[in-house]
Protein backbone atom coordinates (compact mmCIF):
# COMPACT_ATOMS: atom_id res chain seq x y z
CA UNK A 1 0.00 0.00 0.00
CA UNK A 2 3.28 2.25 1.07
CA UNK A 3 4.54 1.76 -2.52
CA UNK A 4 1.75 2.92 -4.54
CA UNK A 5 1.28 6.03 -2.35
CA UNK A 6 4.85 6.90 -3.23
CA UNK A 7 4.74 6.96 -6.67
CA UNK A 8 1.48 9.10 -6.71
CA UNK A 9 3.68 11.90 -4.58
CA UNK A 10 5.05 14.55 -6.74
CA UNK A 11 7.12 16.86 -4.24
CA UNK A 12 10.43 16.06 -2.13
CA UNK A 13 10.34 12.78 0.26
CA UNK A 14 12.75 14.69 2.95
CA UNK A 15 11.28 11.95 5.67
CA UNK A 16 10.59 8.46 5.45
CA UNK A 17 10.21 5.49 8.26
CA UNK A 18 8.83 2.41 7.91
CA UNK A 19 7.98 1.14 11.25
CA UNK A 20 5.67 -2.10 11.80
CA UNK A 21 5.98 -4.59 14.86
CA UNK A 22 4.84 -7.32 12.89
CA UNK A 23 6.73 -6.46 9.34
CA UNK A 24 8.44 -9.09 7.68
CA UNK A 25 11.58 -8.86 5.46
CA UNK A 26 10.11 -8.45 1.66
CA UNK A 27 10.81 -7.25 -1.72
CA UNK A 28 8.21 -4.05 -1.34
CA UNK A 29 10.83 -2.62 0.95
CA UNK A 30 13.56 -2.65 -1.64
CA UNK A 31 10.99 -1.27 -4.32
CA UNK A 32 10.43 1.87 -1.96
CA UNK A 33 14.40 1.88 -1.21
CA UNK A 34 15.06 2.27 -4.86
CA UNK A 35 12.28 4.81 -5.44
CA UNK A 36 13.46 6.69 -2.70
CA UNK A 37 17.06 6.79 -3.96
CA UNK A 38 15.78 7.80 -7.13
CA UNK A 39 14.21 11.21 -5.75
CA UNK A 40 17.76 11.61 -3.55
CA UNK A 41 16.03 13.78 -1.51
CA UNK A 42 15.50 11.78 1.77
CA UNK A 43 17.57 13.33 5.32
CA UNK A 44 16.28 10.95 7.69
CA UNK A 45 15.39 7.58 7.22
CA UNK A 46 14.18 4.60 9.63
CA UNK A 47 13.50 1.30 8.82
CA UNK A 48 12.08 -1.24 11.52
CA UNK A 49 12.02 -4.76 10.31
CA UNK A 50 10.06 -6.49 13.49
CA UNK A 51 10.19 -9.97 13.09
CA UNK A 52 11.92 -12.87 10.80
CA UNK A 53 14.99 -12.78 8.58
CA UNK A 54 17.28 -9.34 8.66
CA UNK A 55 16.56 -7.40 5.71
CA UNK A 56 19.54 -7.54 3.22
CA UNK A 57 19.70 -3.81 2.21
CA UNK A 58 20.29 -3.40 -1.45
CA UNK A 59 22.78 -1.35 -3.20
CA UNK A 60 20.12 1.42 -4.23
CA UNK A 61 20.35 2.27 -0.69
CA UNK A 62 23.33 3.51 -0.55
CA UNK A 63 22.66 5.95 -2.76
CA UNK A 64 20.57 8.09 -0.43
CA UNK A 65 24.29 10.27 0.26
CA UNK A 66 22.20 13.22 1.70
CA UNK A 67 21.13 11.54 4.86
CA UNK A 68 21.58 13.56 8.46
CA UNK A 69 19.50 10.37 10.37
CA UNK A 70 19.62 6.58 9.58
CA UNK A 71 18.22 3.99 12.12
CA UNK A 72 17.99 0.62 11.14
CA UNK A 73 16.83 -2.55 13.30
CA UNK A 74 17.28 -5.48 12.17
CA UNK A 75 19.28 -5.28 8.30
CA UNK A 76 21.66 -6.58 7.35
CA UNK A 77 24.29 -3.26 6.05
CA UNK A 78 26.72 -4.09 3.82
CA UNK A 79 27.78 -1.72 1.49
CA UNK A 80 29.05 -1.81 -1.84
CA UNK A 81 32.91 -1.48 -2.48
CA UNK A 82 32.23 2.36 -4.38
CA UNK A 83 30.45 3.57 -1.03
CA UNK A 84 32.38 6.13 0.87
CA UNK A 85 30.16 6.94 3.58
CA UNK A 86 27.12 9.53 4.67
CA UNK A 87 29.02 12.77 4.64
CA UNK A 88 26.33 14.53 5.99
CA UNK A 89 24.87 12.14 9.07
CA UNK A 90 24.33 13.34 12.36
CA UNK A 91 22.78 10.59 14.11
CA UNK A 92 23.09 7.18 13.30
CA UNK A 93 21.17 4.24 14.89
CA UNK A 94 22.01 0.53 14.62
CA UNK A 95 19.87 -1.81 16.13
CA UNK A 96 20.48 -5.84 15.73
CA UNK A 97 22.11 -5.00 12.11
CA UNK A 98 24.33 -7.19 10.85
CA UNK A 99 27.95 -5.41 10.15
CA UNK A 100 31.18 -6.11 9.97
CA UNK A 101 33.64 -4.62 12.49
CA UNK A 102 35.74 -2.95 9.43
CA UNK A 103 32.77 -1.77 7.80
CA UNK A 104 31.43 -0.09 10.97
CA UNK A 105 34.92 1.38 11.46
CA UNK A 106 34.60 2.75 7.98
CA UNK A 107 31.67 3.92 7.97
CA UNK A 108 31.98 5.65 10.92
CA UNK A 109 34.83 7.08 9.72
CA UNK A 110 33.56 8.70 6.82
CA UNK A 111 30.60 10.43 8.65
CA UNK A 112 32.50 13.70 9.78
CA UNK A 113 29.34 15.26 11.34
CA UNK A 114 28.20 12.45 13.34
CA UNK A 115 27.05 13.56 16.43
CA UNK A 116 24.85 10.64 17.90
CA UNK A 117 26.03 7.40 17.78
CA UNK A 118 23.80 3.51 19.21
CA UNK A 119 24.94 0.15 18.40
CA UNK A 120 22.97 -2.27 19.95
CA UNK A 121 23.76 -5.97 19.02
CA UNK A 122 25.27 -9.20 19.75
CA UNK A 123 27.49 -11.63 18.63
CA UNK A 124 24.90 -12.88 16.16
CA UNK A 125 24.77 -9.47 14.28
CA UNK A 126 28.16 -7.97 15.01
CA UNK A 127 30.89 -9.48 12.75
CA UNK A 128 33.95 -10.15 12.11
CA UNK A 129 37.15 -9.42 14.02
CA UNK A 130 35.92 -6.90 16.37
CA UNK A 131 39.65 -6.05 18.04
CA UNK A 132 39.33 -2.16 17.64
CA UNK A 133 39.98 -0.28 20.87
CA UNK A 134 37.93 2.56 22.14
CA UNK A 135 40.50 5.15 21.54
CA UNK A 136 40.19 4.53 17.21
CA UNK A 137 36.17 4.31 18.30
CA UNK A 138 36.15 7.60 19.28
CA UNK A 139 38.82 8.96 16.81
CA UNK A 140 36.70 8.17 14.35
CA UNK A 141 34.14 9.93 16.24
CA UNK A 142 35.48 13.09 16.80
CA UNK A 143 32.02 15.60 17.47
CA UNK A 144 30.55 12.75 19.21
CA UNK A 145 27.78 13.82 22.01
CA UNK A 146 26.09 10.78 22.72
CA UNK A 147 27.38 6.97 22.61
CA UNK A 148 24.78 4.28 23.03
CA UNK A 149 26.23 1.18 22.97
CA UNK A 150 24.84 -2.80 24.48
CA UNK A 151 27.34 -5.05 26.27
CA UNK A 152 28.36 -7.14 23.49
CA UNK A 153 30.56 -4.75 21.40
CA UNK A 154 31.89 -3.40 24.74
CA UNK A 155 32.59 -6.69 26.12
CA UNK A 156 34.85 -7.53 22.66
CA UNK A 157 36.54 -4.93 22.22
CA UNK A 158 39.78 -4.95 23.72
CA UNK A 159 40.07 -1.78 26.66
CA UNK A 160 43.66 -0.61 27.89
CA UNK A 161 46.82 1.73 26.53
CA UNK A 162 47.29 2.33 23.07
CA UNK A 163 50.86 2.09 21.76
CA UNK A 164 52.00 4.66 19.52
């Protein structure tokens, strides 16, 4: 029903979340993903998948470059080797999204604004050799205001002196 609606809208889309407790993983997601990169107009963007498989997002995604707010629960976020990051986020939310440690890393890296910062996960969702410390965390993070993050990646990653 979201889909159609879309198409029938003329002006900018600077909003969109998708939102549903009981919303599967499906195809009409990606369809609005690559409408919505079309129009590369959307700042903030949520996207809520409630139950079942993580939703795998698709390369179209990552063409939404003028984002200022992304939350995602439950994706999967792997980006596409050309992708250098959301120069423009602020806040970024990641809730039970599957990610890589080095991806994160990058990613985070290439968000120079980034302001707001959750990563909420486990083991399950969190990938990869996660053997950062929190000093390149925060390096990486360097206007950060507020860090939300669950025990997993703080149990993993390693915590004492850095050597230079």
């Amino acid at each position: 029903m979201i889909y159609p609606i879309l198409l029938l809208h003329q002006g900018p889309i600077l909003e969109f979340s998708l939102c549903i407790s009981h919303l599967y993983s499906c195809c009409e997601i990606d369809r609005i993903i690559l409408h919505l990169s079309r129009k590369a107009t959307v700042e903030e963007f949520t996207l809520c998948v409630g139950i079942g498989n993580e939703h795998k997002l698709l390369s179209s995604f990552f063409r939404l470059h003028q984002l200022t707010v992304l939350k995602l629960h439950n994706c999967v976020f792997q980006p596409p080797a050309m992708f250098k990051g959301f120069s423009w986020l602020i806040r970024l939310d990641f809730e039970n999204v599957g990610i890589n440690a080095d991806v994160l890393l990058c990613l985070i890296s290439n968000c120079p604004l980034l302001m707001d910062f959750t990563l909420i996960g486990d083991e399950k969702h969190l990938k990869g050799c996660w053997n950062s410390d929190y000093v390149e965390l925060v390096e990486d993070l360097p206007h950060i205001e507020f860090l939300r993050m669950s025990s997993y990646p703080i149990q993993v990653l390693p915590i004492g002196p850095r050597l230079y």
